[in-house]
C-alpha atoms as a PDB file:
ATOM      1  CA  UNK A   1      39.694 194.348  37.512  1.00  0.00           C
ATOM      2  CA  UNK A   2      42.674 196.446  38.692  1.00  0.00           C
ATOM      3  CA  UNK A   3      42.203 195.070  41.951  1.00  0.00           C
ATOM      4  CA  UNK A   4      42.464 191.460  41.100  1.00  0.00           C
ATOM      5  CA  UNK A   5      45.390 192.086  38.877  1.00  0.00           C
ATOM      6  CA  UNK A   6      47.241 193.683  41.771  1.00  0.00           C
ATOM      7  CA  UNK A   7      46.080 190.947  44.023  1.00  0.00           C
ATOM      8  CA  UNK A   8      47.315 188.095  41.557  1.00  0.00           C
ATOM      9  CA  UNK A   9      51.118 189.967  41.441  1.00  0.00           C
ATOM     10  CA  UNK A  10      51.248 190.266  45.386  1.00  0.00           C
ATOM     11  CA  UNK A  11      50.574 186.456  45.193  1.00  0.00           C
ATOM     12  CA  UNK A  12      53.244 185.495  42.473  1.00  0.00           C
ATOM     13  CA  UNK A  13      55.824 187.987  44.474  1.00  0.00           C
ATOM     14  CA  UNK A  14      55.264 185.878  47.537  1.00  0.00           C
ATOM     15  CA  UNK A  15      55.743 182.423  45.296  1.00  0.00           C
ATOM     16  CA  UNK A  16      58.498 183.281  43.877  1.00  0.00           C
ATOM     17  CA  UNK A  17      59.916 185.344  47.166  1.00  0.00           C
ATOM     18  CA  UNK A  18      58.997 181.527  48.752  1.00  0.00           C
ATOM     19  CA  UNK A  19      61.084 179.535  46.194  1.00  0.00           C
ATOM     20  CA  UNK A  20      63.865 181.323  46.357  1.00  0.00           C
ATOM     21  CA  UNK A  21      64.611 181.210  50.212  1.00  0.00           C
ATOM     22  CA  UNK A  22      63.544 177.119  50.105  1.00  0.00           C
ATOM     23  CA  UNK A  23      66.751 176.552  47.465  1.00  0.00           C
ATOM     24  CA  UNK A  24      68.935 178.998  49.089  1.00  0.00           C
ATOM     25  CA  UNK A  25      68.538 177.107  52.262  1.00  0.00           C
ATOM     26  CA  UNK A  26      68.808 173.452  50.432  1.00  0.00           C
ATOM     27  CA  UNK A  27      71.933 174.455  48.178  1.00  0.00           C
ATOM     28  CA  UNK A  28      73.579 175.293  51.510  1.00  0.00           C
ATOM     29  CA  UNK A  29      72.764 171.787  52.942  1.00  0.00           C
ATOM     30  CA  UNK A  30      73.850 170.024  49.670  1.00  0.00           C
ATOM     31  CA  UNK A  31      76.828 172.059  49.555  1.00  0.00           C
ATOM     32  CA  UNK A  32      77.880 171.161  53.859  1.00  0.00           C
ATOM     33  CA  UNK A  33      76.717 167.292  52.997  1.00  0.00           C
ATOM     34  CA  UNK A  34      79.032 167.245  49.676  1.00  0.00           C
ATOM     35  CA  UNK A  35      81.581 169.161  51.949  1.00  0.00           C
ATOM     36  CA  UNK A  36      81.485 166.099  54.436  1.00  0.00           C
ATOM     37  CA  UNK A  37      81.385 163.357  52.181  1.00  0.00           C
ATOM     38  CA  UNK A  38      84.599 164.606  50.062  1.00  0.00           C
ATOM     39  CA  UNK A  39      86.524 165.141  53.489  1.00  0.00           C
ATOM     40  CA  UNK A  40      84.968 161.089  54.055  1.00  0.00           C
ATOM     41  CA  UNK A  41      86.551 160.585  50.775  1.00  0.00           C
ATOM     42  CA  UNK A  42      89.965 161.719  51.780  1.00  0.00           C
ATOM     43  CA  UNK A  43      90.277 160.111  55.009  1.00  0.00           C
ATOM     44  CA  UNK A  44      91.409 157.097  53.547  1.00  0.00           C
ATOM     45  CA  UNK A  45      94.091 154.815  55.742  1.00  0.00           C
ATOM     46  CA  UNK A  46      97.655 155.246  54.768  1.00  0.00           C
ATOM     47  CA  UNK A  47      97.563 151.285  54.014  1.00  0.00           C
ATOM     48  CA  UNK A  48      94.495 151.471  51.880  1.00  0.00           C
ATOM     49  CA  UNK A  49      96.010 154.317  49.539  1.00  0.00           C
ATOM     50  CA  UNK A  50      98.776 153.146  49.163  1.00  0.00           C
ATOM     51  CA  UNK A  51      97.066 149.759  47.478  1.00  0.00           C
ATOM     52  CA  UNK A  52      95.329 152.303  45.586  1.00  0.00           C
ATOM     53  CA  UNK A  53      97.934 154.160  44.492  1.00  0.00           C
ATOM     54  CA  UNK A  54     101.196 152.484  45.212  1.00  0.00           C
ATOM     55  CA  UNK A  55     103.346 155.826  44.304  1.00  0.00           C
ATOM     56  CA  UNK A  56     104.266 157.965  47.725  1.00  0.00           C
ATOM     57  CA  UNK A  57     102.787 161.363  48.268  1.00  0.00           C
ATOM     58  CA  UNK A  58     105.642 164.424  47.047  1.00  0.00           C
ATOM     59  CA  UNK A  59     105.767 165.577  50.582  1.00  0.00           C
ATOM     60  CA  UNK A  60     106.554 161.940  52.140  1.00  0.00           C
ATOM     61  CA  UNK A  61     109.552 161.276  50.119  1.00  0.00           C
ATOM     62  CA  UNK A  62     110.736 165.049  50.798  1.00  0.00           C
ATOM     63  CA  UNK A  63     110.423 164.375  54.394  1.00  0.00           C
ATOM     64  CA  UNK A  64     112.089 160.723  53.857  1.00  0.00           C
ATOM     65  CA  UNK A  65     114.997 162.369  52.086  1.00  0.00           C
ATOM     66  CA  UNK A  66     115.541 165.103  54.699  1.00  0.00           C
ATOM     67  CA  UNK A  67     114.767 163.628  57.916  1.00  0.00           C
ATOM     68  CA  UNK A  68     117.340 162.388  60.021  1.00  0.00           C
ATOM     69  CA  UNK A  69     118.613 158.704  60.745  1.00  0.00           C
ATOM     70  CA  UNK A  70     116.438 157.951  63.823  1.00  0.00           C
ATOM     71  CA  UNK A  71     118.473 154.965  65.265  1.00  0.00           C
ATOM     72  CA  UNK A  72     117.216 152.893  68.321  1.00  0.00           C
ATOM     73  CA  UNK A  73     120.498 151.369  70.552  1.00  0.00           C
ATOM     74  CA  UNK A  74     120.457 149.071  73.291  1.00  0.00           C
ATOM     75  CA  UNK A  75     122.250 146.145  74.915  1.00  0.00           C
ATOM     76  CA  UNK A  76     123.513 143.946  77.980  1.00  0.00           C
ATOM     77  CA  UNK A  77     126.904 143.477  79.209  1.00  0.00           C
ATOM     78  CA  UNK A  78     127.900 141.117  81.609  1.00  0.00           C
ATOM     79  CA  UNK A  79     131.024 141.800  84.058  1.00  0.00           C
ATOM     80  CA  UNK A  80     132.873 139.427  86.709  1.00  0.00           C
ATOM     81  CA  UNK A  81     134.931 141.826  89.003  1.00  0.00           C
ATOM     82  CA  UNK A  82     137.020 141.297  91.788  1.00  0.00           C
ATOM     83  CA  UNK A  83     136.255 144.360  93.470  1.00  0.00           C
ATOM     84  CA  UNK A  84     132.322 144.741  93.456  1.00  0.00           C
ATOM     85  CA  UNK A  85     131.790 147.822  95.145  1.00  0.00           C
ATOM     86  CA  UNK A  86     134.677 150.301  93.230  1.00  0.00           C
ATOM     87  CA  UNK A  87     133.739 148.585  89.933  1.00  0.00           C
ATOM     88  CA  UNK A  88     130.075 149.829  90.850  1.00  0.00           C
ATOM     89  CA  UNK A  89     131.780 153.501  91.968  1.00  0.00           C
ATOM     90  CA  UNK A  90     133.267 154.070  88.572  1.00  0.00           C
ATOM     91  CA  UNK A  91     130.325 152.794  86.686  1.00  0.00           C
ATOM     92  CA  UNK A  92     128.534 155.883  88.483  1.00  0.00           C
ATOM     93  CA  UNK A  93     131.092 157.859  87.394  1.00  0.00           C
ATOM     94  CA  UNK A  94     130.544 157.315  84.187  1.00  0.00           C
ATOM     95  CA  UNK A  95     127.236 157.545  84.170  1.00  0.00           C
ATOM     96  CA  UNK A  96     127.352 161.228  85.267  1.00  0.00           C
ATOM     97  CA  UNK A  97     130.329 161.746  82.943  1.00  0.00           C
ATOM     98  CA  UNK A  98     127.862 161.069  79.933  1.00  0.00           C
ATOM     99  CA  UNK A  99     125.077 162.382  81.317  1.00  0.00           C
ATOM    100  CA  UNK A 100     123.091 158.839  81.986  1.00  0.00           C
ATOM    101  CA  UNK A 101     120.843 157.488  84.864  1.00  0.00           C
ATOM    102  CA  UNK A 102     119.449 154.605  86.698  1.00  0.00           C
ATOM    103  CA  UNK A 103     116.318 153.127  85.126  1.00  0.00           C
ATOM    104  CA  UNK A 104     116.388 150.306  87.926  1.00  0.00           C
ATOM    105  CA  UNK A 105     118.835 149.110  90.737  1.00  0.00           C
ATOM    106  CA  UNK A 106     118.916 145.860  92.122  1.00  0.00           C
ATOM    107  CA  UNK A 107     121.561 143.544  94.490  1.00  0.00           C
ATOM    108  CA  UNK A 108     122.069 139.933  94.910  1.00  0.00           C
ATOM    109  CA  UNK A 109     123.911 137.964  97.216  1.00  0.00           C
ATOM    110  CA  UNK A 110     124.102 134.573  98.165  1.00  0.00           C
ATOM    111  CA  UNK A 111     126.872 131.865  99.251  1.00  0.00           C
ATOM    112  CA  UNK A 112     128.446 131.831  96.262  1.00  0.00           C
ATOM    113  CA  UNK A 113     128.005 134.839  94.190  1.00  0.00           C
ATOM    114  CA  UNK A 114     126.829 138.690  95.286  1.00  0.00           C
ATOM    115  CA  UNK A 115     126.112 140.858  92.251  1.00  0.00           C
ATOM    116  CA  UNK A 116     124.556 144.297  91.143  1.00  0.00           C
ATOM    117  CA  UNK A 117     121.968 144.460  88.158  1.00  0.00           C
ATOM    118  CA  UNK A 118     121.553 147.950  86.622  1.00  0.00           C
ATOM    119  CA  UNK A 119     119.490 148.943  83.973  1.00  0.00           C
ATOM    120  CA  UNK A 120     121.410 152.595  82.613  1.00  0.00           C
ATOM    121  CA  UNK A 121     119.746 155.308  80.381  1.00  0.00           C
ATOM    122  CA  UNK A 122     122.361 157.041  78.537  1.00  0.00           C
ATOM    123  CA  UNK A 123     122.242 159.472  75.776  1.00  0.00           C
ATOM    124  CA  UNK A 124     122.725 158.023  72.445  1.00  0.00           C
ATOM    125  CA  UNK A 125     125.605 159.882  71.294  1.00  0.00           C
ATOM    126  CA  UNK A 126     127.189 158.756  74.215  1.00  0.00           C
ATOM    127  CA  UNK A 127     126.452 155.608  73.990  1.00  0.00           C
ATOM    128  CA  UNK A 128     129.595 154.270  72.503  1.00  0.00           C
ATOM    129  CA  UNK A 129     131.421 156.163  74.443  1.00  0.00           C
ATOM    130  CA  UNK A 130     130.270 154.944  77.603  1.00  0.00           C
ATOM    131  CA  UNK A 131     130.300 151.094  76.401  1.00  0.00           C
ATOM    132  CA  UNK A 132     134.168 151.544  76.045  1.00  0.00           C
ATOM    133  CA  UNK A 133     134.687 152.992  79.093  1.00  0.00           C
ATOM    134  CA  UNK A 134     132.889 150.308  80.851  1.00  0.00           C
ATOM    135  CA  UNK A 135     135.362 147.896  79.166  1.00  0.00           C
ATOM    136  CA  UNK A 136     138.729 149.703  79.401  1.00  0.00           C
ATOM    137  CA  UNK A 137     138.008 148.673  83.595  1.00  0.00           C
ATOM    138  CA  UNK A 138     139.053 145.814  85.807  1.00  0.00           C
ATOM    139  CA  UNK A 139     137.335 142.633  84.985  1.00  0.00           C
ATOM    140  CA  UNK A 140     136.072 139.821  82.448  1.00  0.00           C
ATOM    141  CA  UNK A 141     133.392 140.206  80.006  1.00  0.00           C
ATOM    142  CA  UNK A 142     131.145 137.201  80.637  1.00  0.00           C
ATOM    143  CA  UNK A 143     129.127 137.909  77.839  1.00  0.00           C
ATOM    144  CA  UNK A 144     127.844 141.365  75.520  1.00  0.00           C
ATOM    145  CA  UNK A 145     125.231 141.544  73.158  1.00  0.00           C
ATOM    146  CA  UNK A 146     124.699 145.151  71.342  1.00  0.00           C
ATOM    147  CA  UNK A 147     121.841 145.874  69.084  1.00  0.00           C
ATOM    148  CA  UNK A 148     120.778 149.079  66.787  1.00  0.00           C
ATOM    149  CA  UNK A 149     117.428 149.426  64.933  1.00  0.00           C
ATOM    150  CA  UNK A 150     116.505 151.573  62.415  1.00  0.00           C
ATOM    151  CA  UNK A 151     112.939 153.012  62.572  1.00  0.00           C
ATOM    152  CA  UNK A 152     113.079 155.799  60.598  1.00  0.00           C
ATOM    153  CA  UNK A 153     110.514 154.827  58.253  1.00  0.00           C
ATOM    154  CA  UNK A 154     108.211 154.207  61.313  1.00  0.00           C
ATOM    155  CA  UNK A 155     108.936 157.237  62.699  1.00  0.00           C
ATOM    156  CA  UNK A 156     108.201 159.221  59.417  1.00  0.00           C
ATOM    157  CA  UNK A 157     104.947 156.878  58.696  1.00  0.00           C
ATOM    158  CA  UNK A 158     103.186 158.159  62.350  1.00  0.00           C
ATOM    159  CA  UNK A 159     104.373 161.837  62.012  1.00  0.00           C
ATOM    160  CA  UNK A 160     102.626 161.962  58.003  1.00  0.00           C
ATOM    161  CA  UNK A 161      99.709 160.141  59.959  1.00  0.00           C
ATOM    162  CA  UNK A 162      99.989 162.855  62.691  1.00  0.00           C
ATOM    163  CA  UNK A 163      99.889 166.074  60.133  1.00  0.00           C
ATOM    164  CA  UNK A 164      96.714 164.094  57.830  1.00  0.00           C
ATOM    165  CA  UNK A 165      95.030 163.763  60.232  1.00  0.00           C
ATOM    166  CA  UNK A 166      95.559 167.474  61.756  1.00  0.00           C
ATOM    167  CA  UNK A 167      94.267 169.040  58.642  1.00  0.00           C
ATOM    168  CA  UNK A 168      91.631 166.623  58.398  1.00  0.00           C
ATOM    169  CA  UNK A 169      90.882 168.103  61.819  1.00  0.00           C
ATOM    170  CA  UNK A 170      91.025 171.572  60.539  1.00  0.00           C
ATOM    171  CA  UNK A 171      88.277 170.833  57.845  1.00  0.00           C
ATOM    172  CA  UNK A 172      85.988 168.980  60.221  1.00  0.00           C
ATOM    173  CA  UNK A 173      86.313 172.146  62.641  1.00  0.00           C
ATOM    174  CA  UNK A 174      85.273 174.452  59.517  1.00  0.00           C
ATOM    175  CA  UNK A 175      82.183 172.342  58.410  1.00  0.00           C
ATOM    176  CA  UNK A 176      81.084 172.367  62.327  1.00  0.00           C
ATOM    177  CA  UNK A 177      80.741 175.828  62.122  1.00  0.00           C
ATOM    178  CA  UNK A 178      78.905 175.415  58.501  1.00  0.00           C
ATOM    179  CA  UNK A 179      76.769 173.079  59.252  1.00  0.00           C
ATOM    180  CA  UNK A 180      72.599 173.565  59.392  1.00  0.00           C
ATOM    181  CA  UNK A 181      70.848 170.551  60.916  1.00  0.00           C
ATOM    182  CA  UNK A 182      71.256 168.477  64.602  1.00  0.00           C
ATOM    183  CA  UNK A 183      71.845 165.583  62.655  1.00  0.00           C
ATOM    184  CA  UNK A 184      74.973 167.076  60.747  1.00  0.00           C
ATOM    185  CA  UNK A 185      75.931 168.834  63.901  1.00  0.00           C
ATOM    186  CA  UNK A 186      76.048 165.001  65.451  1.00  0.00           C
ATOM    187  CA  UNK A 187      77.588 163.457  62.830  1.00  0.00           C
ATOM    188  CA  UNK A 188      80.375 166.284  62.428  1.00  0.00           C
ATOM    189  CA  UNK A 189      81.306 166.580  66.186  1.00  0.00           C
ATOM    190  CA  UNK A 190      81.710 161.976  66.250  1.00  0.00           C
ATOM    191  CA  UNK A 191      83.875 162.590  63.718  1.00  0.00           C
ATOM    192  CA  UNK A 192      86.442 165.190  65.472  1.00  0.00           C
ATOM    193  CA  UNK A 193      86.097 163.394  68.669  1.00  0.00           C
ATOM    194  CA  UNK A 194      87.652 159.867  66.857  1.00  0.00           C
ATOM    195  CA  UNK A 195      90.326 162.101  65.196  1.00  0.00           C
ATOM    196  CA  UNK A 196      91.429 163.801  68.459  1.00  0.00           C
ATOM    197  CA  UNK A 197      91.698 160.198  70.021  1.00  0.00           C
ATOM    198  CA  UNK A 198      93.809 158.669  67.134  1.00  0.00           C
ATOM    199  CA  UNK A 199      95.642 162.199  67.152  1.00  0.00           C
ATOM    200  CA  UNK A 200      96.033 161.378  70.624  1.00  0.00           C
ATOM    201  CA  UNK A 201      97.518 158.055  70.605  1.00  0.00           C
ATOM    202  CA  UNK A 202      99.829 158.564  67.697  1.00  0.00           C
ATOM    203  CA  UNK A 203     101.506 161.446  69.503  1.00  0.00           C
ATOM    204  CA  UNK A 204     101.981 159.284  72.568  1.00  0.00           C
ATOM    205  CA  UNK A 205     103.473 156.714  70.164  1.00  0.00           C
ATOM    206  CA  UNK A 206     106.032 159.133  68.478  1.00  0.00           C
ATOM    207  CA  UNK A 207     107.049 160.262  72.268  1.00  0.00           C
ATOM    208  CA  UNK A 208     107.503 156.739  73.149  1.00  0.00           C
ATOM    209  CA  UNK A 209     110.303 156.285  69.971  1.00  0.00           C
ATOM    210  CA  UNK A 210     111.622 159.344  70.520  1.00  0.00           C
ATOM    211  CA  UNK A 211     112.739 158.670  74.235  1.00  0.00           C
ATOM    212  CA  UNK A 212     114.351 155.467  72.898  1.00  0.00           C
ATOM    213  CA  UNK A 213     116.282 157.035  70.120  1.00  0.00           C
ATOM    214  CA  UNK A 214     117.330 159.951  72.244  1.00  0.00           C
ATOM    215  CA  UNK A 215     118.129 157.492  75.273  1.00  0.00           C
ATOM    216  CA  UNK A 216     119.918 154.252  74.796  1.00  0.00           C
ATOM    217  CA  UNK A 217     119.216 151.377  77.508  1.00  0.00           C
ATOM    218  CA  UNK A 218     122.295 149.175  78.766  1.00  0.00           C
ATOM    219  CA  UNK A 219     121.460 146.095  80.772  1.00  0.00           C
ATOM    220  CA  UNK A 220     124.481 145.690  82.954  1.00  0.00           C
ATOM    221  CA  UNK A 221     125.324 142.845  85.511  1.00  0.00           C
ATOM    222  CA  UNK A 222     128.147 142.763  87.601  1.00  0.00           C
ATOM    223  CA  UNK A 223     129.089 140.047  89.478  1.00  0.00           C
ATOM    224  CA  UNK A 224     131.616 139.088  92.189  1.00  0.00           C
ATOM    225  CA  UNK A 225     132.274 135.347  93.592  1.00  0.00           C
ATOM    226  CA  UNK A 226     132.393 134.917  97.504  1.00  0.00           C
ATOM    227  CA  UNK A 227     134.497 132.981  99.359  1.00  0.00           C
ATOM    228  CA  UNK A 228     132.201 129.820 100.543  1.00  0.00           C
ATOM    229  CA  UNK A 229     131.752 130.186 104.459  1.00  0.00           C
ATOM    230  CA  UNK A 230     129.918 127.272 106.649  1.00  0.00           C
ATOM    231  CA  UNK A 231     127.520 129.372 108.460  1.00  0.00           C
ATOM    232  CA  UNK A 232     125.775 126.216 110.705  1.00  0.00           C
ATOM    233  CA  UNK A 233     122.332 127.146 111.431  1.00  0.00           C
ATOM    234  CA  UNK A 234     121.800 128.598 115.071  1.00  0.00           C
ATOM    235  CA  UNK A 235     120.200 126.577 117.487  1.00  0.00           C
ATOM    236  CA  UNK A 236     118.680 127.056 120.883  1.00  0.00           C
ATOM    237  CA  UNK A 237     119.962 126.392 124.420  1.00  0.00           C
ATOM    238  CA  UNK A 238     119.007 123.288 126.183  1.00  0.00           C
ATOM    239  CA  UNK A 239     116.725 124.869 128.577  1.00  0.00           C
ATOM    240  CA  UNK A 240     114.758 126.786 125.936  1.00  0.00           C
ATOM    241  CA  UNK A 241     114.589 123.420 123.843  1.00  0.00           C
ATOM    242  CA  UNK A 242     113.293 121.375 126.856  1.00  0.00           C
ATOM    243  CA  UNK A 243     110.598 124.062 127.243  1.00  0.00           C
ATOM    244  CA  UNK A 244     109.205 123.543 123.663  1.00  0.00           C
ATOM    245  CA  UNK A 245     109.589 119.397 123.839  1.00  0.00           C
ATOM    246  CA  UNK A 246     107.720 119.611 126.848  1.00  0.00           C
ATOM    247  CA  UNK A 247     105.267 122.200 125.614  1.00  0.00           C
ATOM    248  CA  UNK A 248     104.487 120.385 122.666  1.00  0.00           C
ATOM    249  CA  UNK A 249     104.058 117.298 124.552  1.00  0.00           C
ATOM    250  CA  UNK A 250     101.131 118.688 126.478  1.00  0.00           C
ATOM    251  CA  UNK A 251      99.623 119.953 123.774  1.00  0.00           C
ATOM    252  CA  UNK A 252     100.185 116.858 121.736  1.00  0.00           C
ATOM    253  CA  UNK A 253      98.301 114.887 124.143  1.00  0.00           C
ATOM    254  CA  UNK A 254      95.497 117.339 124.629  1.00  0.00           C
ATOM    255  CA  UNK A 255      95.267 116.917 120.810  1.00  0.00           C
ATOM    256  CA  UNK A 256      95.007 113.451 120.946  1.00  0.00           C
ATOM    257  CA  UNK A 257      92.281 113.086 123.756  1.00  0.00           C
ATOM    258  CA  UNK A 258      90.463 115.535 121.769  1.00  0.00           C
ATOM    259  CA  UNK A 259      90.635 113.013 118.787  1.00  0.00           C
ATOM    260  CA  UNK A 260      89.322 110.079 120.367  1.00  0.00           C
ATOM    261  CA  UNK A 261      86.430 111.956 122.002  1.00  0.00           C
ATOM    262  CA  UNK A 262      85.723 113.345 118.205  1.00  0.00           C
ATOM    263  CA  UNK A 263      85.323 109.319 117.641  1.00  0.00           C
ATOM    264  CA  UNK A 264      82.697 108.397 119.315  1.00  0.00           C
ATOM    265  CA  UNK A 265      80.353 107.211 117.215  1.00  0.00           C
ATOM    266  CA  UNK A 266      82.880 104.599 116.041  1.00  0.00           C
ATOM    267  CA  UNK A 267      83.323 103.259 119.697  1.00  0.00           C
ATOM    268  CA  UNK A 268      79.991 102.804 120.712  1.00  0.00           C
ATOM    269  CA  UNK A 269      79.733 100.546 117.067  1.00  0.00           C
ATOM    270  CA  UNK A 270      82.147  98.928 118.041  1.00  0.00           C
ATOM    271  CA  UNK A 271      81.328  98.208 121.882  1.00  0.00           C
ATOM    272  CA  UNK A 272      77.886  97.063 120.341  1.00  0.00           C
ATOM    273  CA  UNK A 273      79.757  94.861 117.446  1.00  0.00           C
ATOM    274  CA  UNK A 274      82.320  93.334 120.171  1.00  0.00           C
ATOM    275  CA  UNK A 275      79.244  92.461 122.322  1.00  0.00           C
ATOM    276  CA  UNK A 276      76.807  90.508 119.509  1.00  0.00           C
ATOM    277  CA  UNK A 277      80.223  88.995 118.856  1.00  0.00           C
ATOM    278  CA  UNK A 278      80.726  87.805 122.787  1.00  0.00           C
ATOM    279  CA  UNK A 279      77.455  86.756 123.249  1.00  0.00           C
ATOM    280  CA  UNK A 280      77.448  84.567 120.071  1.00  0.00           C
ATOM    281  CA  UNK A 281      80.473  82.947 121.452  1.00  0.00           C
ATOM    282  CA  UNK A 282      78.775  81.738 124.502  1.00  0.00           C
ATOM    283  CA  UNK A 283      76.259  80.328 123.016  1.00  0.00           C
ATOM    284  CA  UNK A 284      78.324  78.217 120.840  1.00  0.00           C
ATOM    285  CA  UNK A 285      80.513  76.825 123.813  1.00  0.00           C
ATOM    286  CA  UNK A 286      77.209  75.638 125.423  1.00  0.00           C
END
């Protein structure tokens, strides 16, 4: 009787041993699955919250009250000079002056009219600076068109994108580590690779506006009118021009002969039309 008593304990010690482990094991699944959904939860599209909830985040208006102006400047200037080249000299010079460059170079000449187009990169704080020098020079303004935009609120939209989805990252990292099945594993690891391509592209897009604000673009043309000159076009010497008649004579009739032995078909038609046509004649005098 002892026996079987001690049996029947070894057996419930196993059981309960048994359940234990088995909701040990599925609390920690529930617990990485609830981990993943809430971090689902949260990755909500800027847009999308803010129909939600149309009141911005604490740390977006800090950053909107802090941040600085971010200011995009361009234009295109148009110059008639009378001296091309020194006007294109001193545009060099001021170039290095304010610490600028050549984003593309091209010149243009023709009868009437030989001109340089430059596209300039120029720091923005110098930007101003550099417009008036341009203007205090020799020549007319033919026309000048200046523009500023204001994409601050873009720029601090992509970097609070940029730092969400960062920690959202983070998190997805953590659970990787966490996480007790293939199928989570999977799911996790998609998720962090579409994150680290949108991460990706929005820090190529904040580059991209940061260049522009820290580098204005100036579209300049300068242009200088030319004296018309006849210029008759040259022609050969007789004896080179009696070569070529005669040349393409030859070949003229070779091309020719060459046609009307392509033909034949047509001229044996119309031998055999021309003779039914003959011999029908004779036939009629009689």
């Amino acid at each position: 009787m002892n026996r079987i008593l001690k049996n029947m304990r070894k057996i419930l010690s196993i059981l309960t041993l048994t359940i234990l482990i088995t909701s040990c094991n599925q609390k920690q699944t529930n617990q990485a699955a609830y981990a993943l959904a809430d971090v689902e939860e949260e990755m909500i599209p800027i847009t999308r919250q803010s129909e939600v909830a149309p009141a911005a985040p604490i740390d977006y208006i800090d950053k909107q009250e802090v941040i600085k102006k971010k200011i995009i400047k361009d234009g295109r200037i148009g110059l008639r000079v009378s001296e091309l080249e020194n006007t294109k000299l001193r545009i060099e010079t001021l170039i290095n002056i304010h610490g600028g460059y050549y984003a593309n170079e091209s010149f243009n000449k023709t009868d009437w009219e030989s001109s340089f187009n430059l596209i300039i990169r120029v720091p923005s704080v110098n930007f101003e600076k550099f417009i008036s020098g341009i203007e205090k020079g020799d020549g007319e303004i033919l026309y000048k068109d200046i523009q500023a935009r204001d994409v601050t609120d873009q720029f601090i939209d992509l970097e609070t994108r940029l730092e969400n989805k960062r920690n959202y990252l983070s998190r997805y990292k953590d659970l990787l580590k966490r996480a007790n099945s293939v199928k989570e594993i999977l799911e996790i690891e998609e998720k962090i690779r579409g994150l680290e391509e949108e991460i990706e592209s929005t820090t190529g897009r904040l580059k991209y506006f940061s260049d522009l604000v820290e580098y204005s673009t100036l579209d300049l043309s300068i242009s200088k009118q030319n004296d018309f000159e006849y210029n008759p076009a040259k022609r050969d010497r007789f004896s080179e021009r009696f070569k070529q008649s005669l040349s393409k004579g030859w070949f003229g009739f070779v091309d020719f002969s060459l046609f009307l032995i392509k033909i034949w078909p047509f001229w044996l038609i119309a031998s055999l039309i021309f003779y039914i046509w003959r011999k029908h004649k004779r036939r009629n005098n009689k």
